[in-house]
C-alpha atoms as a PDB file:
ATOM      1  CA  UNK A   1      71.039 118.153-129.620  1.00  0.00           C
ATOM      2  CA  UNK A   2      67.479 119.253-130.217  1.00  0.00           C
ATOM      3  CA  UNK A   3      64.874 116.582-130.024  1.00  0.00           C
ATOM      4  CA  UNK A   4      61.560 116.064-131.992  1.00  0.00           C
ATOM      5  CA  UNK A   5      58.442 115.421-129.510  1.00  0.00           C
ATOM      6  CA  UNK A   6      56.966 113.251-132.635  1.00  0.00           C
ATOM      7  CA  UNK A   7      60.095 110.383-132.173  1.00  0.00           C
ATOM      8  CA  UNK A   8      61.435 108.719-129.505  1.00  0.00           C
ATOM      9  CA  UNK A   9      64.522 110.375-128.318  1.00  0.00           C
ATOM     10  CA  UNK A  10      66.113 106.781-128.289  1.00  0.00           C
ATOM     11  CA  UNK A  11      65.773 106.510-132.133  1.00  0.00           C
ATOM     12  CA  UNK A  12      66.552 110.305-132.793  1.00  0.00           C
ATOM     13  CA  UNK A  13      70.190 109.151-131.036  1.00  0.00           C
ATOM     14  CA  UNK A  14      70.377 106.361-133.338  1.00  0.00           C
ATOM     15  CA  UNK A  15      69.634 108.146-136.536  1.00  0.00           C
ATOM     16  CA  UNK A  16      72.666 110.836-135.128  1.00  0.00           C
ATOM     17  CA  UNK A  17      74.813 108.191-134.818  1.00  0.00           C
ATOM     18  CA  UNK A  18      74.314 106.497-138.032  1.00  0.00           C
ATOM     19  CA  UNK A  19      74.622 109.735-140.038  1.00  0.00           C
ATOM     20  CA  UNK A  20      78.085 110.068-137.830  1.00  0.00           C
ATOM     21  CA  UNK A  21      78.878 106.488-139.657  1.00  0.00           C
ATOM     22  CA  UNK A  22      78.010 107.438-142.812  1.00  0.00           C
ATOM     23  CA  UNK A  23      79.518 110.725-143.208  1.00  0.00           C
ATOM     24  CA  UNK A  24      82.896 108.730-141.232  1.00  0.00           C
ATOM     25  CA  UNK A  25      83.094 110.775-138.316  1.00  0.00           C
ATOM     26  CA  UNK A  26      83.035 107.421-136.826  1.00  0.00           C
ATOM     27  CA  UNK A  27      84.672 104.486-138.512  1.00  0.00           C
ATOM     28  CA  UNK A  28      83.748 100.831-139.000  1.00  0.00           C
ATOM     29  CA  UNK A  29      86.229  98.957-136.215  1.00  0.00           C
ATOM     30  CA  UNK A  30      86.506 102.220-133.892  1.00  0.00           C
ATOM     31  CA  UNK A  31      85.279 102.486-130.866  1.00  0.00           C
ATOM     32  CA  UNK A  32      82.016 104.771-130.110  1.00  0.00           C
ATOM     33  CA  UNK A  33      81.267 106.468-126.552  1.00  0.00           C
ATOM     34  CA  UNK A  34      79.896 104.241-123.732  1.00  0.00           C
ATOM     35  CA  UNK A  35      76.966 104.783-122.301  1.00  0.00           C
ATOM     36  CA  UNK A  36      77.766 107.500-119.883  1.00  0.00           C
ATOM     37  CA  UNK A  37      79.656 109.594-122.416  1.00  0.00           C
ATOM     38  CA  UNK A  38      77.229 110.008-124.604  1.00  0.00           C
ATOM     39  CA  UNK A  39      74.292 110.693-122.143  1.00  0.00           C
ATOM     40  CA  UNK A  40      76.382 113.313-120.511  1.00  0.00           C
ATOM     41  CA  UNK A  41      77.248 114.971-124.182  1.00  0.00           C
ATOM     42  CA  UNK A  42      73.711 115.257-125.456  1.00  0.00           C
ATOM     43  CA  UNK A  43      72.759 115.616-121.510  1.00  0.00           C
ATOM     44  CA  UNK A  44      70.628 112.338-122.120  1.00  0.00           C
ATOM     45  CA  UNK A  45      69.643 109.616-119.332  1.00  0.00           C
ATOM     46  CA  UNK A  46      71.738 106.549-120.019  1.00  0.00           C
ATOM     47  CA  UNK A  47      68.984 104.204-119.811  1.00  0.00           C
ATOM     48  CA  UNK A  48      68.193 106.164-123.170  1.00  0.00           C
ATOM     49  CA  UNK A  49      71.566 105.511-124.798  1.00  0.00           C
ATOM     50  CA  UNK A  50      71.466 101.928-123.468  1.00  0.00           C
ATOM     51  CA  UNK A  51      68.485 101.702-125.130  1.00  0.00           C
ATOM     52  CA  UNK A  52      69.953 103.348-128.601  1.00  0.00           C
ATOM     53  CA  UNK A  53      72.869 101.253-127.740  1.00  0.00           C
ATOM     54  CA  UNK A  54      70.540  98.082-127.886  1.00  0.00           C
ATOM     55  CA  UNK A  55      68.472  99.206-130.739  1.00  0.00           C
ATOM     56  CA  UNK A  56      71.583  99.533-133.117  1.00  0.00           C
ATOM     57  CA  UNK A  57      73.035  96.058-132.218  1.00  0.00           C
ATOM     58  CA  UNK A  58      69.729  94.412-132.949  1.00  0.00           C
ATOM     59  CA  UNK A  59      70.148  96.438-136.316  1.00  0.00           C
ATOM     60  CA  UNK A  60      74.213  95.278-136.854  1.00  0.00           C
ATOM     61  CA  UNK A  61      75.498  98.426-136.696  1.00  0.00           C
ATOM     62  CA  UNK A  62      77.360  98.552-133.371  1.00  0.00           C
ATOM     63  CA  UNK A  63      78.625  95.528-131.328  1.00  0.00           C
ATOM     64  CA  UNK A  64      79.774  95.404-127.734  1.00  0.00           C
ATOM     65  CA  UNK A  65      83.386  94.141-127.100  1.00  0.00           C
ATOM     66  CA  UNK A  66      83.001  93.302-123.132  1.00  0.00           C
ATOM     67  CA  UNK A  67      84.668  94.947-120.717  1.00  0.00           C
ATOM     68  CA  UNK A  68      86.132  97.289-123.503  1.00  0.00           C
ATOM     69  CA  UNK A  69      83.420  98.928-125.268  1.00  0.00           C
ATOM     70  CA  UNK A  70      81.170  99.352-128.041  1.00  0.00           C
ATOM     71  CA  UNK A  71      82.471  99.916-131.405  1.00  0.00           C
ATOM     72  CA  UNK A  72      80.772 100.210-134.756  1.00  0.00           C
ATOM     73  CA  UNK A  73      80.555  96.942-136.888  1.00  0.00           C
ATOM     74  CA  UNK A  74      82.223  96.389-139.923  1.00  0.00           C
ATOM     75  CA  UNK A  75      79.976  97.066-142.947  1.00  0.00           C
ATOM     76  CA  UNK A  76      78.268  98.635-140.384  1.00  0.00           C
ATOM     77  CA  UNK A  77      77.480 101.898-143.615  1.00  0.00           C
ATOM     78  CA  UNK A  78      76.157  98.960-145.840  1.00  0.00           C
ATOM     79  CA  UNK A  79      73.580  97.846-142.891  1.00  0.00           C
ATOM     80  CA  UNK A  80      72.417 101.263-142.627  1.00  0.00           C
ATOM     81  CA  UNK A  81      71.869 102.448-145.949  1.00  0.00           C
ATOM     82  CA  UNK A  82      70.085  98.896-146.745  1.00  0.00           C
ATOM     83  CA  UNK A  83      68.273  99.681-143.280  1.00  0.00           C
ATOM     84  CA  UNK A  84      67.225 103.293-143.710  1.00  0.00           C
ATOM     85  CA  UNK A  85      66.514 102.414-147.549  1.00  0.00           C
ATOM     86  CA  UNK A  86      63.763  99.886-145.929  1.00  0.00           C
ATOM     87  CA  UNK A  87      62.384 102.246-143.726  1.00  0.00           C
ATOM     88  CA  UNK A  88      61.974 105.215-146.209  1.00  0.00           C
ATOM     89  CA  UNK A  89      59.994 102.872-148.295  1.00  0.00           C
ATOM     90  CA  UNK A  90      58.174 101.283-145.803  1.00  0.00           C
ATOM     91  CA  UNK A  91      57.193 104.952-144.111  1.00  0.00           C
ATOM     92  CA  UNK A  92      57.856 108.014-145.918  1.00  0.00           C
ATOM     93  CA  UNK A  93      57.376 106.857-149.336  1.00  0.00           C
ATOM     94  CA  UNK A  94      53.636 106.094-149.395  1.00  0.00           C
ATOM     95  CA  UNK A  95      53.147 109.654-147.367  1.00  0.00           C
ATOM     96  CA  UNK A  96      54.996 111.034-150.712  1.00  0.00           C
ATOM     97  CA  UNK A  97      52.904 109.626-153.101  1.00  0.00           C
ATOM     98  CA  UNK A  98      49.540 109.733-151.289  1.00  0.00           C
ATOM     99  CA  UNK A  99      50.890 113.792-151.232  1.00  0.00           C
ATOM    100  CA  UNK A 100      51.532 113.396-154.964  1.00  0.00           C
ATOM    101  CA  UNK A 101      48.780 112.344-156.128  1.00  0.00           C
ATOM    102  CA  UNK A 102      46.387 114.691-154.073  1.00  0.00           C
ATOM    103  CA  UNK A 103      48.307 117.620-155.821  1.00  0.00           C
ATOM    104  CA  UNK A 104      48.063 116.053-158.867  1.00  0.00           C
ATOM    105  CA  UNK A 105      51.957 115.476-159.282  1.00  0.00           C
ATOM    106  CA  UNK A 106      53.668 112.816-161.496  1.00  0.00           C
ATOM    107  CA  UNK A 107      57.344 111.820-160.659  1.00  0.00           C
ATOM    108  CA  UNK A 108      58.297 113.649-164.176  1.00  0.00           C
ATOM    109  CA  UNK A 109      56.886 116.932-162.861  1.00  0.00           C
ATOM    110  CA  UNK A 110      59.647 116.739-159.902  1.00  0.00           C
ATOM    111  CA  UNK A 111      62.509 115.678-161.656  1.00  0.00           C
ATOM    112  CA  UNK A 112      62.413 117.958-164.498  1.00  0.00           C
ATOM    113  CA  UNK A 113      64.583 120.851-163.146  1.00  0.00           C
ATOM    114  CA  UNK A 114      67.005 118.590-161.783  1.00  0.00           C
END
């Protein structure tokens, strides 16, 4: 896995592992990789999937069963989508339309062709 300098590598992991949710490669109820899997497939310090790991319970999308593991939460792709729906809004959306409107672009002139 490639990583952006501009995000921290903690939250680049996360969005990975939600878009593994969404597109099922990993299944509500199933259990995900611990800790030290994962760092040693994306050859990431664990402290930094601990972290992720931490990050996407606070968020309800993984839980931790003790002793067994950490699994992904059931409506775990609802909490997501509701999640990453917030952020885009929050953060990309306003970066759109400030972008729009300095090119002089209306919503209608970017959905025509589709």
């Amino acid at each position: 896995m490639e990583f952006n300098e501009h995000k921290p590598i903690y939250l680049q992991i996360s969005d990975t592992i939600c878009d593994k949710i969404l597109g099922e490669e990993w299944r509500e109820e199933e259990r995900i990789p611990s800790v030290r899997e994962l760092g040693i497939t994306l050859g990431v310090n664990p402290n930094t999937i601990m972290r992720t790991y931490d990050h996407l319970q606070s968020i309800e999308i993984i839980y931790n069963k003790r002793g067994v593991g950490y699994y992904v939460t059931t409506g775990a792709k609802a909490n997501i989508i509701s999640f990453q729906q917030e952020q885009f809004i929050k953060e990309e959306l306003p970066k759109i339309t400030k972008r729009m409107n300095l090119l002089g672009l209306k919503p209608s002139d970017i959905f025509r062709d589709l």
